[in-house]
C-alpha atoms as a PDB file:
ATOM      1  CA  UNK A   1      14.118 -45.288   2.202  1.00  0.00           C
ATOM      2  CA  UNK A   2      15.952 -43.215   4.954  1.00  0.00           C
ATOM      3  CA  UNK A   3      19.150 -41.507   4.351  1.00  0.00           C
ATOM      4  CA  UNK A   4      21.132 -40.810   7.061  1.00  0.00           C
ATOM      5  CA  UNK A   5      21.410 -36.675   7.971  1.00  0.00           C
ATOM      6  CA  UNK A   6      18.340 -36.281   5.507  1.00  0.00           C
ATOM      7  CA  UNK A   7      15.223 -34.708   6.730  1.00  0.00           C
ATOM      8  CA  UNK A   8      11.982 -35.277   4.942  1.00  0.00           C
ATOM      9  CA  UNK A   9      10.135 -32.885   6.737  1.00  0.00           C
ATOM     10  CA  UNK A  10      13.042 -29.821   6.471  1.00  0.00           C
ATOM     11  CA  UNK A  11      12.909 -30.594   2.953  1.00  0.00           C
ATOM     12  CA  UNK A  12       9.311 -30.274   2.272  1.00  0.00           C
ATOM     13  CA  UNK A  13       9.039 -27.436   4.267  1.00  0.00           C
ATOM     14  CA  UNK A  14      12.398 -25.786   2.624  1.00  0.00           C
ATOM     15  CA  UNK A  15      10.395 -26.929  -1.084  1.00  0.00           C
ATOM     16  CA  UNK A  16       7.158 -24.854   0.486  1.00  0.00           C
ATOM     17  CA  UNK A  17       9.140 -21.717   0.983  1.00  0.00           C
ATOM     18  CA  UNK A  18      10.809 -21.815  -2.252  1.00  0.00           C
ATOM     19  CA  UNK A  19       7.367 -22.115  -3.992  1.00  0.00           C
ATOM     20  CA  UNK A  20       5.783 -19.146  -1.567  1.00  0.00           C
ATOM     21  CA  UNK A  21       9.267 -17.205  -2.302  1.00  0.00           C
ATOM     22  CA  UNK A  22       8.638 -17.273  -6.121  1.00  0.00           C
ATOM     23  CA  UNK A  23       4.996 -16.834  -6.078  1.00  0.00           C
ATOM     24  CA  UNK A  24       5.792 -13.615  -4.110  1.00  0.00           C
ATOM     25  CA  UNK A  25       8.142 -12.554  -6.439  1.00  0.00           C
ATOM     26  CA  UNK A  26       5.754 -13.115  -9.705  1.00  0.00           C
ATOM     27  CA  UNK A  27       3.016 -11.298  -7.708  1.00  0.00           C
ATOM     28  CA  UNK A  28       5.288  -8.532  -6.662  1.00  0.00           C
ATOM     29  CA  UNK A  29       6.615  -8.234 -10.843  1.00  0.00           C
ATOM     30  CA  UNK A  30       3.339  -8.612 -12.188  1.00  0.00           C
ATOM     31  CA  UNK A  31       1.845  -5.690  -9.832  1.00  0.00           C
ATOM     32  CA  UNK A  32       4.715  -3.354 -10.815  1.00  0.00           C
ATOM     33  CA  UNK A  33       4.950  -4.245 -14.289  1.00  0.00           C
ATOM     34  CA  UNK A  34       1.111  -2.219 -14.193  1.00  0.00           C
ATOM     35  CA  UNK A  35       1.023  -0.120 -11.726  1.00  0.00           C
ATOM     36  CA  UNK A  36       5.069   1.489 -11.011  1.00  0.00           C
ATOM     37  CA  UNK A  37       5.501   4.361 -13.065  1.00  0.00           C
ATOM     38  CA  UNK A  38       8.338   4.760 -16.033  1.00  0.00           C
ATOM     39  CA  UNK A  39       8.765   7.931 -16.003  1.00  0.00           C
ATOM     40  CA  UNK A  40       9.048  10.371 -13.112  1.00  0.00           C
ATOM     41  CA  UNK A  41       6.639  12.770 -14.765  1.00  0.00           C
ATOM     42  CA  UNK A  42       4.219   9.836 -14.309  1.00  0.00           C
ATOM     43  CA  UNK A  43       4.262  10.152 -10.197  1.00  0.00           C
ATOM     44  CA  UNK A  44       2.139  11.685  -8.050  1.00  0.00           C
ATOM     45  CA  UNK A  45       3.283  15.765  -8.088  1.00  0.00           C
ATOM     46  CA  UNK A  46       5.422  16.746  -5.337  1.00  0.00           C
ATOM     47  CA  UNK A  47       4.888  13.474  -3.315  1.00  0.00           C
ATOM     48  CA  UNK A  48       8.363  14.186  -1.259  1.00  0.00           C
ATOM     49  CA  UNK A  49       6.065  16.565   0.040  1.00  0.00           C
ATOM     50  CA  UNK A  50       2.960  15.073   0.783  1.00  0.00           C
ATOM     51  CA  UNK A  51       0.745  15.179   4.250  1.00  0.00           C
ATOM     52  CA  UNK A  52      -1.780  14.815   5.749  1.00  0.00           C
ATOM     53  CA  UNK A  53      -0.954  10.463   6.301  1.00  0.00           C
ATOM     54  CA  UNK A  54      -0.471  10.541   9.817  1.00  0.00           C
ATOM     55  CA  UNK A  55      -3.601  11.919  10.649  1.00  0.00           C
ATOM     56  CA  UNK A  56      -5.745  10.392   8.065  1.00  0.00           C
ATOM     57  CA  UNK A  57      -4.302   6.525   9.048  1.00  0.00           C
ATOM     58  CA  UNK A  58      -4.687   7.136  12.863  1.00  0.00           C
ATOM     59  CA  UNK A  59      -8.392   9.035  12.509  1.00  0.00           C
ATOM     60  CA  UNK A  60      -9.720   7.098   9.796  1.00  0.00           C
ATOM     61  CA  UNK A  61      -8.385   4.265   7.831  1.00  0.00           C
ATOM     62  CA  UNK A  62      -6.902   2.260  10.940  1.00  0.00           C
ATOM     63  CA  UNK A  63      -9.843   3.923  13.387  1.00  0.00           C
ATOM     64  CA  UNK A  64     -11.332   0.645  14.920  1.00  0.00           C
ATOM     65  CA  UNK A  65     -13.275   2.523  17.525  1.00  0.00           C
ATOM     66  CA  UNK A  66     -17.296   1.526  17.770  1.00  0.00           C
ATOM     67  CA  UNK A  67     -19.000   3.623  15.390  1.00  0.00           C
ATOM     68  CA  UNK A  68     -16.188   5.246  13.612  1.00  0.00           C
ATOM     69  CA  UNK A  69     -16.659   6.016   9.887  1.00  0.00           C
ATOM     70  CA  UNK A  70     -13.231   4.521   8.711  1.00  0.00           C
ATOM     71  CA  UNK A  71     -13.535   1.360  11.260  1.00  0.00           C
ATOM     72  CA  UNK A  72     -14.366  -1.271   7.868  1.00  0.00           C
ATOM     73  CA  UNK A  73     -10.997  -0.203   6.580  1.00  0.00           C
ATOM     74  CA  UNK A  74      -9.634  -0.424   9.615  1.00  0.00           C
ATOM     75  CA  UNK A  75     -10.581  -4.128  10.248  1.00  0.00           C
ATOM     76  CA  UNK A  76      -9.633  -4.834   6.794  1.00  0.00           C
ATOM     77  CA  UNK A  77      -6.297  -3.386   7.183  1.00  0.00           C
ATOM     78  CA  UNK A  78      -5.509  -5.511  10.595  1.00  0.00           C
ATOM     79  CA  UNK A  79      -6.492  -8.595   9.135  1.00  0.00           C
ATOM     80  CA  UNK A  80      -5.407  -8.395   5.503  1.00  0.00           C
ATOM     81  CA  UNK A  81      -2.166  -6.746   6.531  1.00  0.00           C
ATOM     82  CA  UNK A  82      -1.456  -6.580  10.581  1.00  0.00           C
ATOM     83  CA  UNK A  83      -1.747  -3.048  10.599  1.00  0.00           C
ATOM     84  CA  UNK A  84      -3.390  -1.113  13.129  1.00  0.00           C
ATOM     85  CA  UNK A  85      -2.956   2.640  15.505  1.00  0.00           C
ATOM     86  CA  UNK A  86      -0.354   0.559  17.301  1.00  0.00           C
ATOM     87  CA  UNK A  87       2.059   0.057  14.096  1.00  0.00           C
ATOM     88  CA  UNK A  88       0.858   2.844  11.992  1.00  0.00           C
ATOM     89  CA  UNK A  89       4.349   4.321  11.498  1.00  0.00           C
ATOM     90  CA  UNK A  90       5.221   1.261  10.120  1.00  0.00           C
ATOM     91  CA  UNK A  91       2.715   1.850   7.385  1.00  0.00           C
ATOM     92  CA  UNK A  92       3.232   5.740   6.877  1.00  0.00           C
ATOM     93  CA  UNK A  93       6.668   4.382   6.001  1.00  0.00           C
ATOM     94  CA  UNK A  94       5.229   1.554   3.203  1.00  0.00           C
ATOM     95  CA  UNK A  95       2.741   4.593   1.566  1.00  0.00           C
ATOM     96  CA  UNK A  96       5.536   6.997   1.366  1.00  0.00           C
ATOM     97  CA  UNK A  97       7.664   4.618  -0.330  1.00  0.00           C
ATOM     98  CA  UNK A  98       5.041   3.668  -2.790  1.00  0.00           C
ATOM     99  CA  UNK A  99       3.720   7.432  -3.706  1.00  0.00           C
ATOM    100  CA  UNK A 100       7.272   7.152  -4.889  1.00  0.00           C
ATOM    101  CA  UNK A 101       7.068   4.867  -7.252  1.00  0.00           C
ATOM    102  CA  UNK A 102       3.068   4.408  -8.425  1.00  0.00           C
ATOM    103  CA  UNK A 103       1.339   5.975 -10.982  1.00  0.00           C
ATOM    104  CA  UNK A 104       0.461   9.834  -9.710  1.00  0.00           C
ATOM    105  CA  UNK A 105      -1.895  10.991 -12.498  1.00  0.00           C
ATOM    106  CA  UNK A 106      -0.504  10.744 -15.558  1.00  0.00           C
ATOM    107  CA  UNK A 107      -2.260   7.208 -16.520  1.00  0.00           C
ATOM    108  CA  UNK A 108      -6.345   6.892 -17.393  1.00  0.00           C
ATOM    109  CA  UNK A 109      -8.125   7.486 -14.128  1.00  0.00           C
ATOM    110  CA  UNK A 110      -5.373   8.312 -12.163  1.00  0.00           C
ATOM    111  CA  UNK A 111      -6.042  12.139 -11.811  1.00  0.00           C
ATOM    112  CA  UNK A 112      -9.603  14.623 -12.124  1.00  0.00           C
ATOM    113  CA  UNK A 113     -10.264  17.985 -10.993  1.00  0.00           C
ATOM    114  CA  UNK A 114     -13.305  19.181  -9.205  1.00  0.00           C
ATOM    115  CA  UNK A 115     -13.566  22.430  -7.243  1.00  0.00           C
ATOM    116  CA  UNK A 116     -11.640  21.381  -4.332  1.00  0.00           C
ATOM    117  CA  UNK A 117      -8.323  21.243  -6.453  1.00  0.00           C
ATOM    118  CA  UNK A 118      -6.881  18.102  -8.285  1.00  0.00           C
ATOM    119  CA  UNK A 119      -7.870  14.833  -7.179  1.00  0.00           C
ATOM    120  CA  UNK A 120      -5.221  11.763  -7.476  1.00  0.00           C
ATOM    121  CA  UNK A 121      -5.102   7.731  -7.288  1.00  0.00           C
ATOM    122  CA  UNK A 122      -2.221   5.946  -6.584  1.00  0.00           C
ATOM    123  CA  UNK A 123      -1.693   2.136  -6.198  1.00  0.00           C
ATOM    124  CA  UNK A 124       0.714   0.383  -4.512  1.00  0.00           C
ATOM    125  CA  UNK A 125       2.033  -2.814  -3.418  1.00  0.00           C
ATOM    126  CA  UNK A 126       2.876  -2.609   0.901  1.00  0.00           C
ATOM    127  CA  UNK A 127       4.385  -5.620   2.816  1.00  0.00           C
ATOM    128  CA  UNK A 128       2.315  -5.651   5.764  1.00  0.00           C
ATOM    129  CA  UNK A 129       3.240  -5.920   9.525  1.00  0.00           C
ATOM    130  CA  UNK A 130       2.342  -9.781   9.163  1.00  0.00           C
ATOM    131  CA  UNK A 131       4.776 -10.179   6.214  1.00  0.00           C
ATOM    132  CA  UNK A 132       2.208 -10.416   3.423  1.00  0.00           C
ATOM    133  CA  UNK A 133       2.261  -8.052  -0.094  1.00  0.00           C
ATOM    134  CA  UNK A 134      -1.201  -6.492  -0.789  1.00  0.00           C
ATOM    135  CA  UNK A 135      -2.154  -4.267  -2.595  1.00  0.00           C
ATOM    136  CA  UNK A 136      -3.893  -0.243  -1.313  1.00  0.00           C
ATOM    137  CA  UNK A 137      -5.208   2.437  -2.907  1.00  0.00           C
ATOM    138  CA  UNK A 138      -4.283   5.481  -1.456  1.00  0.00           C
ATOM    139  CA  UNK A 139      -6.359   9.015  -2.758  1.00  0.00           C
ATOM    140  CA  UNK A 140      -4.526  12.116  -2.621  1.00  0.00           C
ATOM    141  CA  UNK A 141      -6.144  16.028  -3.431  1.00  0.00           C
ATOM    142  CA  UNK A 142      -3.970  19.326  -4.221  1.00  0.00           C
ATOM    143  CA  UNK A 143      -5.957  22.373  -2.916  1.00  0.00           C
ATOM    144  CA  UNK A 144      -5.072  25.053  -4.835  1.00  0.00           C
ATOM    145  CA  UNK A 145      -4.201  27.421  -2.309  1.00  0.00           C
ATOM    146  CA  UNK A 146      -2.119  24.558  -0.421  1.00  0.00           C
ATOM    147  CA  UNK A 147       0.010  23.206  -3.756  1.00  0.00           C
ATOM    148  CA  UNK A 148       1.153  19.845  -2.007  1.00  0.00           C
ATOM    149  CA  UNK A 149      -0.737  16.565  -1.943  1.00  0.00           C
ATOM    150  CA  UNK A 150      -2.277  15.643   1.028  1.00  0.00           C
ATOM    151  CA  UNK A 151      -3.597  11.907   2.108  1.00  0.00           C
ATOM    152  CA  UNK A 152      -7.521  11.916   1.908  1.00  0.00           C
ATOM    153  CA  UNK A 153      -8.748   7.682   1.677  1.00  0.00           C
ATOM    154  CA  UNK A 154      -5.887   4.907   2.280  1.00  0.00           C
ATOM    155  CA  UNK A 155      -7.538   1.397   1.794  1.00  0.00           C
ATOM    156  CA  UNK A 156      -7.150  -2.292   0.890  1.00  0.00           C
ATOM    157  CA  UNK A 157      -7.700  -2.247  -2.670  1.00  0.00           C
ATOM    158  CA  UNK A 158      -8.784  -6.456  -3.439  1.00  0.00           C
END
């Protein structure tokens, strides 16, 4: 049966991206329902003044060079998310935002010490350079003689 000014093909295609849309949403909700924190003394401490990203994305975790001790993550990263030493602003942006919002410490696991100072996990869901939501795990330490969090791991967390 054709009807006239009716596409089948725009409206399977418009029916695919509704689906995706929605699946994206319940993946984004379900991730923060676990893993956003309720309460600000839940984030990560003094995240507005974390450091360290810059340097640990463009030396390690997005390092594709032969040899390099970060280059698994950094394949992983490119092909999971489309993120690479080209784009890594882009990135530094997403894990700012999410130290922001993720759990910091005060949830099981989330925070030890050890020697160094205190050692903290945070999760979070970034929207990649490719347009896709995945989840990282991004480790953070607090020296005691530096009092600010700085970025020590940054990886895709599957």
């Amino acid at each position: 049966l054709a009807v006239a000014g009716w596409d089948r093909s725009a409206a399977s295609t418009a029916s695919a991206a509704v689906r995706e849309q929605k699946r994206v949403d319940k993946m984004i909700a379900d991730f923060n329902a676990e893993h956003v924190a309720k309460d600000p003394a839940e984030l990560l401490p003094k995240y507005e003044y974390a450091h360290g990203v810059k340097e640990k994305l463009l030396n390690y975790s997005l390092n594709m060079k032969e040899g390099a001790s970060g280059r698994d993550k950094a394949v992983v990263f490119q092909a999971a998310l489309g993120y690479n030493a080209n784009n890594y602003e882009l990135l530094m942006q997403e894990i700012m935002a999410g130290i922001g919002r993720g759990y910091g410490g005060k949830k099981p696991g989330g925070k030890t010490t050890t020697e160094h100072g205190e050692k903290f996990t945070v999760r979070m869901l970034v929207k990649g350079a490719n347009g896709r939501y995945v989840p990282i795990r991004t480790g953070w330490i607090i020296a005691p003689e530096d009092r600010t969090p700085r970025m020590t791991t940054a990886f895709v967390d599957r």
